[in-house]
C-alpha atoms as a PDB file:
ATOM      1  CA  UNK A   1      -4.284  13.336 -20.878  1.00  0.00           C
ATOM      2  CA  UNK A   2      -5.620  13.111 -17.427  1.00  0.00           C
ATOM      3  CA  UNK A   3      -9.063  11.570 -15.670  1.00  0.00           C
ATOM      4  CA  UNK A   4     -10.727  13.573 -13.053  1.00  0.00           C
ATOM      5  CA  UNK A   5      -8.519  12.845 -10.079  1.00  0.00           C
ATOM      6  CA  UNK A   6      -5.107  14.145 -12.265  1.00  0.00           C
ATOM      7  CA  UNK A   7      -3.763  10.910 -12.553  1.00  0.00           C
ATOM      8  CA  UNK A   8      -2.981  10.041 -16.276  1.00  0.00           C
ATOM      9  CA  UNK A   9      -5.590   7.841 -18.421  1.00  0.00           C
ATOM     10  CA  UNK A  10      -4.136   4.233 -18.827  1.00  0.00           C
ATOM     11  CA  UNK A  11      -3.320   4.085 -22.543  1.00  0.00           C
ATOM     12  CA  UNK A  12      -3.920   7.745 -24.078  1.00  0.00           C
ATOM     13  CA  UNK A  13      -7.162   6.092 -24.308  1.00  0.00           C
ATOM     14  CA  UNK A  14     -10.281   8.635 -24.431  1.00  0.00           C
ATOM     15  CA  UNK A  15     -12.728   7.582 -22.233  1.00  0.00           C
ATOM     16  CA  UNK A  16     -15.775   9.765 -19.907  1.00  0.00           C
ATOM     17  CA  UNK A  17     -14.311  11.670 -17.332  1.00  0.00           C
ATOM     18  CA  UNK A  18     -10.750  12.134 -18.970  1.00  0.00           C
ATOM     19  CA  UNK A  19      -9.730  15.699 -19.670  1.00  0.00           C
ATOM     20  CA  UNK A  20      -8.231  16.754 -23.089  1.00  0.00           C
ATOM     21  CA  UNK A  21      -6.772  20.228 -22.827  1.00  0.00           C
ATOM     22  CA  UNK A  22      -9.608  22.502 -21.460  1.00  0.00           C
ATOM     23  CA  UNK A  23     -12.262  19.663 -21.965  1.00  0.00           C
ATOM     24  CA  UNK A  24     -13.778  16.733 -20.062  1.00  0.00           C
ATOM     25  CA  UNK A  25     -15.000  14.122 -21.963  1.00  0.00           C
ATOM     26  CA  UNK A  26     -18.509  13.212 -21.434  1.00  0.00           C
ATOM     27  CA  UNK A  27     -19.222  10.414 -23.471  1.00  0.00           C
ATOM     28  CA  UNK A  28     -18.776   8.972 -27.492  1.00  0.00           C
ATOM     29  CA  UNK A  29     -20.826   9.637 -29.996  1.00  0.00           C
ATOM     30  CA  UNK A  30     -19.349   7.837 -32.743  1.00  0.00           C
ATOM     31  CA  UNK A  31     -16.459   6.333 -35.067  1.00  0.00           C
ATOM     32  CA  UNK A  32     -16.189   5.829 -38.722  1.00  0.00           C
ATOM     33  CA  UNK A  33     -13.163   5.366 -40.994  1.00  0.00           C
ATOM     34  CA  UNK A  34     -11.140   8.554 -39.788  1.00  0.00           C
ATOM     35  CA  UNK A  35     -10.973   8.465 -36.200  1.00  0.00           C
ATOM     36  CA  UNK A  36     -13.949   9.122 -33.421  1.00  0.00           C
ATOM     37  CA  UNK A  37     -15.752  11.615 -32.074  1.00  0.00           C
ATOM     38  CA  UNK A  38     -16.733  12.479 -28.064  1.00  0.00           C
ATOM     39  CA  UNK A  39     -18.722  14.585 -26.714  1.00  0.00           C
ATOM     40  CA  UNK A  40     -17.154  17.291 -24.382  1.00  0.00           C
ATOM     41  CA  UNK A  41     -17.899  20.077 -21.519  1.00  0.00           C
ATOM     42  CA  UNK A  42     -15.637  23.094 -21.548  1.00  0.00           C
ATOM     43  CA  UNK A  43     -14.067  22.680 -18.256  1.00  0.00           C
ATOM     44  CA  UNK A  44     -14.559  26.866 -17.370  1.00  0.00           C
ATOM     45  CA  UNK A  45     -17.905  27.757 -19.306  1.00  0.00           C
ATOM     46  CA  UNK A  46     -19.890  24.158 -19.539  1.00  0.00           C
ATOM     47  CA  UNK A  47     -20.144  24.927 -23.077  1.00  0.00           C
ATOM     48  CA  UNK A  48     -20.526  21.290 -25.121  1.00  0.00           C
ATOM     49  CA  UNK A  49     -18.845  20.349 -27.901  1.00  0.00           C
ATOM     50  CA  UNK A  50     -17.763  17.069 -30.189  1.00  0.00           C
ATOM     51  CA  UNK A  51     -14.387  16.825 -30.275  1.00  0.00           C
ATOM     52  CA  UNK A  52     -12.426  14.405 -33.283  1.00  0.00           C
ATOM     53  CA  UNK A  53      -9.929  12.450 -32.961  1.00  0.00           C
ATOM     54  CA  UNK A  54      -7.538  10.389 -34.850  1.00  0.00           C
ATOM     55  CA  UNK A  55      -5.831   7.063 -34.377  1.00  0.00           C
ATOM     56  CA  UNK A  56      -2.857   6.855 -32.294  1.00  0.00           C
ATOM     57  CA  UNK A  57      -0.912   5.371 -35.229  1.00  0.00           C
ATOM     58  CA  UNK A  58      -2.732   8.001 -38.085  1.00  0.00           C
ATOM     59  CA  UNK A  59      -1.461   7.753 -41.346  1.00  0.00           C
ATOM     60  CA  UNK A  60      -0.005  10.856 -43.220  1.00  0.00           C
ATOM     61  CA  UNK A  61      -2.924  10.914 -45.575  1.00  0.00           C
ATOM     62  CA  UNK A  62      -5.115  10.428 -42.603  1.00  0.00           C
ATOM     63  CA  UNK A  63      -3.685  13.663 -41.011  1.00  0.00           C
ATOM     64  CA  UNK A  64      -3.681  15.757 -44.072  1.00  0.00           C
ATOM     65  CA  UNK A  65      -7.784  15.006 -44.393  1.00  0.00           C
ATOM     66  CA  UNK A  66      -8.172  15.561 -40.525  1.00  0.00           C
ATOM     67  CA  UNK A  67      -6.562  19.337 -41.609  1.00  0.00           C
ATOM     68  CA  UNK A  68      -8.641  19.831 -44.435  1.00  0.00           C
ATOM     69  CA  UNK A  69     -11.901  19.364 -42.774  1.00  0.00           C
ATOM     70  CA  UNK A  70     -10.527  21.439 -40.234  1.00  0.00           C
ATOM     71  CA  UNK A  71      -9.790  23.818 -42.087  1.00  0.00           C
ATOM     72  CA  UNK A  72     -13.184  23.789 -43.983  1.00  0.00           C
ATOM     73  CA  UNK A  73     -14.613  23.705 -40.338  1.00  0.00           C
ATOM     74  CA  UNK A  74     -13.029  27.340 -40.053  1.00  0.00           C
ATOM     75  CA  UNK A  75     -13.979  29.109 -43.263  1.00  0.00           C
ATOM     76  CA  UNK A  76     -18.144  28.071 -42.155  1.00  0.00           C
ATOM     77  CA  UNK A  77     -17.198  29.183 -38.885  1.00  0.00           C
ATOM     78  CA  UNK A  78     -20.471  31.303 -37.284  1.00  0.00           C
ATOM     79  CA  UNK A  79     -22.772  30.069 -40.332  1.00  0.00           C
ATOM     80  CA  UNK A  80     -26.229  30.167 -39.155  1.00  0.00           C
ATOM     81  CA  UNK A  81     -26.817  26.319 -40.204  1.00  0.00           C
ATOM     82  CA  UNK A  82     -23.558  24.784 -39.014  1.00  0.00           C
END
């Protein structure tokens, strides 16, 4: 992960202004039991999105649920009230 200037964020951690593939994070929006969640700005288009992420040190059973809900995510995907 990298900050605005390209240098690399101290930590992995996700903070506003790092960038995360094709995203710059703009600021948290919350954390619960699985991991967090940021808001972020598509780098090209400005499109916003919330982006979730897991601990560092996720558990097995941790990542399996993160996939499910993912995969959930996908078969709504383009539903007029998601």
């Amino acid at each position: 992960m990298v900050d605005d200037t390209g240098g690399t964020v101290a930590g992995g951690a996700w903070r506003p202004g790092a960038i995360v593939g094709e995203y710059r994070l703009v600021r948290a929006l919350g954390a619960g039991g699985m991991g967090s969640v940021d808001l972020a700005e598509h780098r090209a288009t400005g499109a916003l999105r919330a982006i979730k992420s897991l601990p560092a040190a996720g558990e097995a059973s941790l990542v399996l649920r993160f996939r499910r809900e993912a995969e959930g995510l996908a078969r709504v995907d383009g539903h007029p009230h998601v």
